[in-house]
Protein backbone atom coordinates (compact mmCIF):
# COMPACT_ATOMS: atom_id res chain seq x y z
CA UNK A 1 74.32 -65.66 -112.46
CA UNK A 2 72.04 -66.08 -108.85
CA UNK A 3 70.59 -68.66 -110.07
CA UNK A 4 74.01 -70.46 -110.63
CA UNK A 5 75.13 -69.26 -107.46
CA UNK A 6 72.15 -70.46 -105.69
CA UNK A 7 72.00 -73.55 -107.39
CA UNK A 8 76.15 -74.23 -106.13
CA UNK A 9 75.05 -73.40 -102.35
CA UNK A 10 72.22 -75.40 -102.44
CA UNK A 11 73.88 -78.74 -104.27
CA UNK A 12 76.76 -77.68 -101.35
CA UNK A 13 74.51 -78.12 -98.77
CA UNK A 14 73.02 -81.31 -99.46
CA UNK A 15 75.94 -82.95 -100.26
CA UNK A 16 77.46 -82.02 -97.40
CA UNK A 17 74.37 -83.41 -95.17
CA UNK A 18 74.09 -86.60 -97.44
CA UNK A 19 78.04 -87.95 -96.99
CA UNK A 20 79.24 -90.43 -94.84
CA UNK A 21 79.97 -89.04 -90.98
CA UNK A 22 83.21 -87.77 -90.27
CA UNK A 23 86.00 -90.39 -88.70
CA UNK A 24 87.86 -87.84 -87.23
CA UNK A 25 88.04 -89.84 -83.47
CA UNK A 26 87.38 -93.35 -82.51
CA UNK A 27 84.30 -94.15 -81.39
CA UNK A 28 84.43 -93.61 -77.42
CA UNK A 29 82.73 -97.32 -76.41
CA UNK A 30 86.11 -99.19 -78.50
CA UNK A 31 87.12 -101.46 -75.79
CA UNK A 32 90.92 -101.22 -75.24
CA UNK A 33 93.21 -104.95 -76.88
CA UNK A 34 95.27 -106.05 -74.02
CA UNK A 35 97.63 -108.54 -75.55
CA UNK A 36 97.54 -112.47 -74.43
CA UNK A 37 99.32 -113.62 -71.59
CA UNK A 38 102.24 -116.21 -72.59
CA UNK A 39 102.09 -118.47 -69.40
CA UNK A 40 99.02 -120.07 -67.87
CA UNK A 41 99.08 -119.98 -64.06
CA UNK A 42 97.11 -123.21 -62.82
CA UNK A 43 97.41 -124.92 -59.70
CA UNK A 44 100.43 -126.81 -58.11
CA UNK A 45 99.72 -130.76 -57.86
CA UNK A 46 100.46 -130.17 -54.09
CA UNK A 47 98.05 -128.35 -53.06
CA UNK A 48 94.35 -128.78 -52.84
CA UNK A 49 92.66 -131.06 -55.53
CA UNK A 50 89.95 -128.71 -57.57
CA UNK A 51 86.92 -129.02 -55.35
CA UNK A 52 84.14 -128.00 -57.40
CA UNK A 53 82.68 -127.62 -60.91
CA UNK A 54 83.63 -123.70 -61.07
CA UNK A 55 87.24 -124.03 -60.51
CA UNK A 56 87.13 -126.94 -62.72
CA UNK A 57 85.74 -125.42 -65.34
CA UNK A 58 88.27 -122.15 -64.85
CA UNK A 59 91.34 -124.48 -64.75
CA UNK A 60 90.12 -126.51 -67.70
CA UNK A 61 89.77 -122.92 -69.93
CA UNK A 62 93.00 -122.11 -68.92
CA UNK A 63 94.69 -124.82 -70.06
CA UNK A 64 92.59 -125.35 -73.44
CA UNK A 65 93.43 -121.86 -73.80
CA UNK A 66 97.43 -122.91 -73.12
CA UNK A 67 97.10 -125.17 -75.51
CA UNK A 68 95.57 -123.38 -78.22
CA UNK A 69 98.47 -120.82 -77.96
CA UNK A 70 100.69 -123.58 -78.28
CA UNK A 71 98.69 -125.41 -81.69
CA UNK A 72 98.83 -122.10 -83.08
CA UNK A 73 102.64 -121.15 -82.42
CA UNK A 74 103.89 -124.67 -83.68
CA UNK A 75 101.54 -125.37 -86.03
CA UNK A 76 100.72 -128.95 -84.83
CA UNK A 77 98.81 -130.43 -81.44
CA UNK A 78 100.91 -131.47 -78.77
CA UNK A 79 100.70 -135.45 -78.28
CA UNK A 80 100.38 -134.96 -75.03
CA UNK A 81 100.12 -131.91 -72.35
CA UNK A 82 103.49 -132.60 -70.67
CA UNK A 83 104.74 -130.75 -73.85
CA UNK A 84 102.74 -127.91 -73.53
CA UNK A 85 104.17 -127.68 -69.57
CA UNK A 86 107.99 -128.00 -71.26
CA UNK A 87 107.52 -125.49 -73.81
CA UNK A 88 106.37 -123.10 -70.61
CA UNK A 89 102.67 -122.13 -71.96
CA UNK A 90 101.47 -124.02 -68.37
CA UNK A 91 103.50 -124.36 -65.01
CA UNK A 92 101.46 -126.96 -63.91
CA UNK A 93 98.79 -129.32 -64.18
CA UNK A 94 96.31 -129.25 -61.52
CA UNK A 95 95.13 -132.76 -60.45
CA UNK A 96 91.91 -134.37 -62.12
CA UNK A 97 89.39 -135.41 -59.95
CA UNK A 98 89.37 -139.13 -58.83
CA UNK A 99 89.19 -141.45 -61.82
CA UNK A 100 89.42 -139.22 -64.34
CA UNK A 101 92.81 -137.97 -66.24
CA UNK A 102 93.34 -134.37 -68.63
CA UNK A 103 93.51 -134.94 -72.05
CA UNK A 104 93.32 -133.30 -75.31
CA UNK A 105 90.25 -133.72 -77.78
CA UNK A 106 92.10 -133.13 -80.91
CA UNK A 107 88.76 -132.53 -83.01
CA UNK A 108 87.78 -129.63 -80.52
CA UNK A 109 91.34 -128.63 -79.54
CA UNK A 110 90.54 -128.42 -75.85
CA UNK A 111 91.77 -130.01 -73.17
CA UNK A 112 88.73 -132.74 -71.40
CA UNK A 113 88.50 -134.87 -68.18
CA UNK A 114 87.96 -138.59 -69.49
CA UNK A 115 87.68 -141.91 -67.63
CA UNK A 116 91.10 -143.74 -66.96
């Protein structure tokens, strides 16, 4: 009968130090989701033209990323980014820099700077 009782405890104990970890609480270094904006802010046409690559490069995420929301919601690519401003994903476009216009690389779904 100790020797069952023994052999229970032991077979106890190492299951209980072979299982899986307990999931009782998230692990603490989860990052917190914050959910997407819906509106792109971007700079008026008025003001100041983007002056360098940086803010280019910002303004050109944001509105790839405007546009993106907007492929996914409707299902289709815009045929041009005036719809994306009237369906209110972007206020504005900001201007492109001289000779170049915005426009949408439909393989890539972003929004580039090409030659006019």
């Amino acid at each position: 009968m100790l020797l069952r009782v023994n052999a229970a405890l032991l077979m106890t104990v190492f299951l209980a130090g072979c299982g899986k970890p307990s999931q009782t609480s998230p692990p603490a270094s989860a990052p917190a989701i914050e959910p997407p904006q819906t509106t792109v802010a971007v700079p008026a046409a008025d003001q100041t033209p983007v002056a360098d690559g940086a803010d280019l490069a910002a303004a050109l995420a944001e509105l790839t990323q405007a546009l993106r929301k907007y492929s996914f919601e409707h299902r289709r690519l815009p045929g041009t980014l005036d719809e994306v401003i009237a369906a209110g994903y972007v206020k504005n476009l900001p201007p492109a820099p001289a000779g170049k216009k915005l426009a949408i690389d439909s393989k890539t779904v972003q929004v580039v700077l090409v030659k006019q």
